[in-house]
Protein backbone atom coordinates (compact mmCIF):
# COMPACT_ATOMS: atom_id res chain seq x y z
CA UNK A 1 -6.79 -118.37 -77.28
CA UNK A 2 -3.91 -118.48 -79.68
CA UNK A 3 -1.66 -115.66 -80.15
CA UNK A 4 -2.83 -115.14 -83.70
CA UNK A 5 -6.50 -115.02 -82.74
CA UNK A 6 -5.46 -112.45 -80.04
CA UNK A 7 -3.46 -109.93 -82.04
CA UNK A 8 0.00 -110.52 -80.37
CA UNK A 9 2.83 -110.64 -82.42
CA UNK A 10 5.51 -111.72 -80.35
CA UNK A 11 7.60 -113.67 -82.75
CA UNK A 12 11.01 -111.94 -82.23
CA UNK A 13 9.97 -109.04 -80.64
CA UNK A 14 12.35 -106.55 -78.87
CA UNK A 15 11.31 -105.55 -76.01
CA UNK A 16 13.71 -102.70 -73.45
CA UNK A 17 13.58 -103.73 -70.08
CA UNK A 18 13.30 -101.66 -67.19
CA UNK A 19 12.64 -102.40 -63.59
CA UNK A 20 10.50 -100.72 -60.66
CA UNK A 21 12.03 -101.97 -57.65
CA UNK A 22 12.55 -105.78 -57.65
CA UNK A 23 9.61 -105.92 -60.76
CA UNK A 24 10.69 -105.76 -64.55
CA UNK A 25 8.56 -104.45 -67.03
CA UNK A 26 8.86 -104.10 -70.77
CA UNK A 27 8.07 -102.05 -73.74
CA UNK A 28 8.15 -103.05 -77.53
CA UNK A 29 11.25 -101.41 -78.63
CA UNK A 30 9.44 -100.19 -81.82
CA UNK A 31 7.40 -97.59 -79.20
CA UNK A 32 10.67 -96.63 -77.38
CA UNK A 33 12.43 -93.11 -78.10
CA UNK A 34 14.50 -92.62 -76.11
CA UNK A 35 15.66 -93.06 -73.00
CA UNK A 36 17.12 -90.30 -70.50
CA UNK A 37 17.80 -89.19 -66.69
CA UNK A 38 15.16 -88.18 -64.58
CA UNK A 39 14.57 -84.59 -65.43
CA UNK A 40 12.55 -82.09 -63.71
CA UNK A 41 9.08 -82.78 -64.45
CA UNK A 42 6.50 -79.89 -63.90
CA UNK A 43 2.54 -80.55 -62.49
CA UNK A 44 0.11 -80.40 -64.66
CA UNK A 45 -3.41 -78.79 -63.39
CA UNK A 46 -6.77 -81.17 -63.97
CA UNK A 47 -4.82 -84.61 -64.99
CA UNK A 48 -5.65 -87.32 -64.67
CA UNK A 49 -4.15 -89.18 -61.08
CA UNK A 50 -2.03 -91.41 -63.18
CA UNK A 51 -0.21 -88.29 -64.82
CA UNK A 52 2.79 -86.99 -62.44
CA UNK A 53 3.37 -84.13 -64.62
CA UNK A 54 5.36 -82.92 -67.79
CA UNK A 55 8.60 -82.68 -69.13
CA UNK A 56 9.40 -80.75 -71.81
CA UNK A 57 11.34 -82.93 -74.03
CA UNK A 58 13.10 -80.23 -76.48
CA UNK A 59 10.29 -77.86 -77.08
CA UNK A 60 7.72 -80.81 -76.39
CA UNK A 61 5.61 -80.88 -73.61
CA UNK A 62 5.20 -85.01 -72.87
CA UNK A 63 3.03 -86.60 -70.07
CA UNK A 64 4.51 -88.48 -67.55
CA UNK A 65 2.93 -91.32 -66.42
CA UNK A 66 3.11 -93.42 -62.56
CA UNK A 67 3.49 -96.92 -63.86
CA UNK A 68 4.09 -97.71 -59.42
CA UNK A 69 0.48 -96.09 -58.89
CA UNK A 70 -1.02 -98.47 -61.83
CA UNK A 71 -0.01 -101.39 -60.50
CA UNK A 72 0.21 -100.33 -56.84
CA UNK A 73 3.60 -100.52 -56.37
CA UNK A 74 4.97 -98.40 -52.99
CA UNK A 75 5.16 -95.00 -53.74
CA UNK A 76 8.88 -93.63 -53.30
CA UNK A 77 10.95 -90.31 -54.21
CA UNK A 78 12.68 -90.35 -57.05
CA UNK A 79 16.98 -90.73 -57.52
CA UNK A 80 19.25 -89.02 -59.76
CA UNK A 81 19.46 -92.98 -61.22
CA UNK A 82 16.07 -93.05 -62.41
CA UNK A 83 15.52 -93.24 -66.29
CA UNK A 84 12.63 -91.64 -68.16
CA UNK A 85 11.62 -93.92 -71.28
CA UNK A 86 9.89 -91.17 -73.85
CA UNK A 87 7.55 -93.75 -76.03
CA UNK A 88 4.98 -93.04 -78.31
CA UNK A 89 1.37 -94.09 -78.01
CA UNK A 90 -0.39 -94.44 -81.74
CA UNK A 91 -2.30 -90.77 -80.24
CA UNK A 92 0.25 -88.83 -78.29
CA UNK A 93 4.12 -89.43 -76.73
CA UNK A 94 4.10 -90.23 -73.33
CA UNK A 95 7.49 -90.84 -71.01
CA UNK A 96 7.56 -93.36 -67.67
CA UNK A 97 9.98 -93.44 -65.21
CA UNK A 98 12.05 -96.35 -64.06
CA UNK A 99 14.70 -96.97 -61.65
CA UNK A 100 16.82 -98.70 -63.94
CA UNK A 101 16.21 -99.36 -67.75
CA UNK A 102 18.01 -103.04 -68.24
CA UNK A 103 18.40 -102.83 -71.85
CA UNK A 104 17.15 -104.54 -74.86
CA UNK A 105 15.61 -108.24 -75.02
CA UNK A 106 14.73 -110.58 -78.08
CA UNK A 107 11.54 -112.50 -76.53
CA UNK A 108 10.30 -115.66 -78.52
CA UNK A 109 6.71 -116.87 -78.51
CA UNK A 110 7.46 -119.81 -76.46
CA UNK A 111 8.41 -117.70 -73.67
CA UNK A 112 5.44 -115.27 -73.71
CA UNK A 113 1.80 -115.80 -71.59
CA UNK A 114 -1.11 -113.83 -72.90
CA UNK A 115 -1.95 -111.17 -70.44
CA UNK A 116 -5.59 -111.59 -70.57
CA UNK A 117 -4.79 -115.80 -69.75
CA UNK A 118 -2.88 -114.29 -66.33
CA UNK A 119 -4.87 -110.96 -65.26
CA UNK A 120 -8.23 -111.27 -66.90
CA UNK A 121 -8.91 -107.44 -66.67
CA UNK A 122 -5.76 -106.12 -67.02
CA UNK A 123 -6.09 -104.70 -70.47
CA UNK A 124 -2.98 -102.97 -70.41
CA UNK A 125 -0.62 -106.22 -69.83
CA UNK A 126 -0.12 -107.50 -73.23
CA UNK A 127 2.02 -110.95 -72.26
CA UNK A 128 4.03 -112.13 -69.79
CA UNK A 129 7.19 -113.82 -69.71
CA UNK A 130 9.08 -116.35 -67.34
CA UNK A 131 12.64 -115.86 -66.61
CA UNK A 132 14.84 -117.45 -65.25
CA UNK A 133 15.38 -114.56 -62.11
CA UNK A 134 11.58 -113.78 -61.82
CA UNK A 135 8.68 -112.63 -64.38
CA UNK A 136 8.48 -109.47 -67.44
CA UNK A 137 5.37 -107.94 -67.92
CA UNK A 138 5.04 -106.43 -71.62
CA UNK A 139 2.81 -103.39 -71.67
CA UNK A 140 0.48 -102.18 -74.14
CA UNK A 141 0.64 -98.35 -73.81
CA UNK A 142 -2.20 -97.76 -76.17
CA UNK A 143 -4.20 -99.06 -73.64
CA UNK A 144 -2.51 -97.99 -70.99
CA UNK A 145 -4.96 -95.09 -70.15
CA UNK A 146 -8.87 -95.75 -69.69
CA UNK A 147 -10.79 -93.68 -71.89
CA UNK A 148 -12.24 -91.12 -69.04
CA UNK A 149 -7.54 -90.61 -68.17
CA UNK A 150 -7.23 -89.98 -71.66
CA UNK A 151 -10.24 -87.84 -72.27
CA UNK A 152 -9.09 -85.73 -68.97
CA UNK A 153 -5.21 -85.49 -70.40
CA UNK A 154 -6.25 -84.18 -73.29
CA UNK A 155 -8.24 -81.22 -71.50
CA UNK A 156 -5.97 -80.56 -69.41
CA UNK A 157 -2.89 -80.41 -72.02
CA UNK A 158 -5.56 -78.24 -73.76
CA UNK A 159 -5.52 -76.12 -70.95
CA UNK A 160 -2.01 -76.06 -70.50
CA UNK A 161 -0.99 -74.48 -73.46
């Protein structure tokens, strides 16, 4: 499948790296915020597993989601280093933690592998990308969440307010 056929755009695409433990992952720039410290982030009752909580980003209450639970990273408490990345979703903000956001790449299409070519049901993985100290996975946070997680965050940020 060609990238046009699939819907990627990748042709100089900026992408801001961040890394969970040894792993990098990335996030089209155009989705990305902003990007703070690890603030305190409160539960929220009847979410979804994949939703740690909220933070309330100046008068905005935004989902946090556990990227390490998604792709079954080890679970581990969080530092005073880690980063929240607040990104928008084309239905709601959401924010992700990461040990340590690396900053902002230009990826070119040479460089990317479709998701779907590498993990055929990992809907959420839109490419992939060799370098030269290990691999970037690009995620597609619209489909981050199944339908059923984002049916259930909805109710319960319903509930919540």
């Amino acid at each position: 499948m060609s990238r046009k056929e699939s819907g990627l755009n990748i042709t100089g695409k900026h992408i801001v790296s961040f890394r969970l433990g040894e792993q990098r992952f990335g996030l089209d720039l155009a989705a990305v915020e902003k990007v703070y410290p690890l603030m305190e982030i409160t539960p929220l009752p009847n979410a979804p597993e994949i939703i740690l909580g909220v933070v309330n980003l100046r008068g905005n209450i935004v989902p946090v989601i556990d990227i390490r639970s998604r792709f079954r990273l080890p679970v581990r408490e969080h530092a005073l280093t880690d980063r929240l990345l607040f990104a928008r979703t084309s239905k709601r903000p959401v924010s992700l933690i990461a040990d340590v956001v690396d900053g902002i790449m230009e990826i070119v299409p040479d460089q990317v592998v479709l998701g779907g070519t590498i993990l055929p049901k990992t809907a959420y993985i839109e490419g992939v990308v060799k370098l030269a100290d290990g691999m970037l996975f690009i995620h597609d946070l619209d489909t981050f969440l199944s339908l059923e997680e984002d049916k259930k965050l909805d109710a319960a940020l319903r509930g919540a307010m």
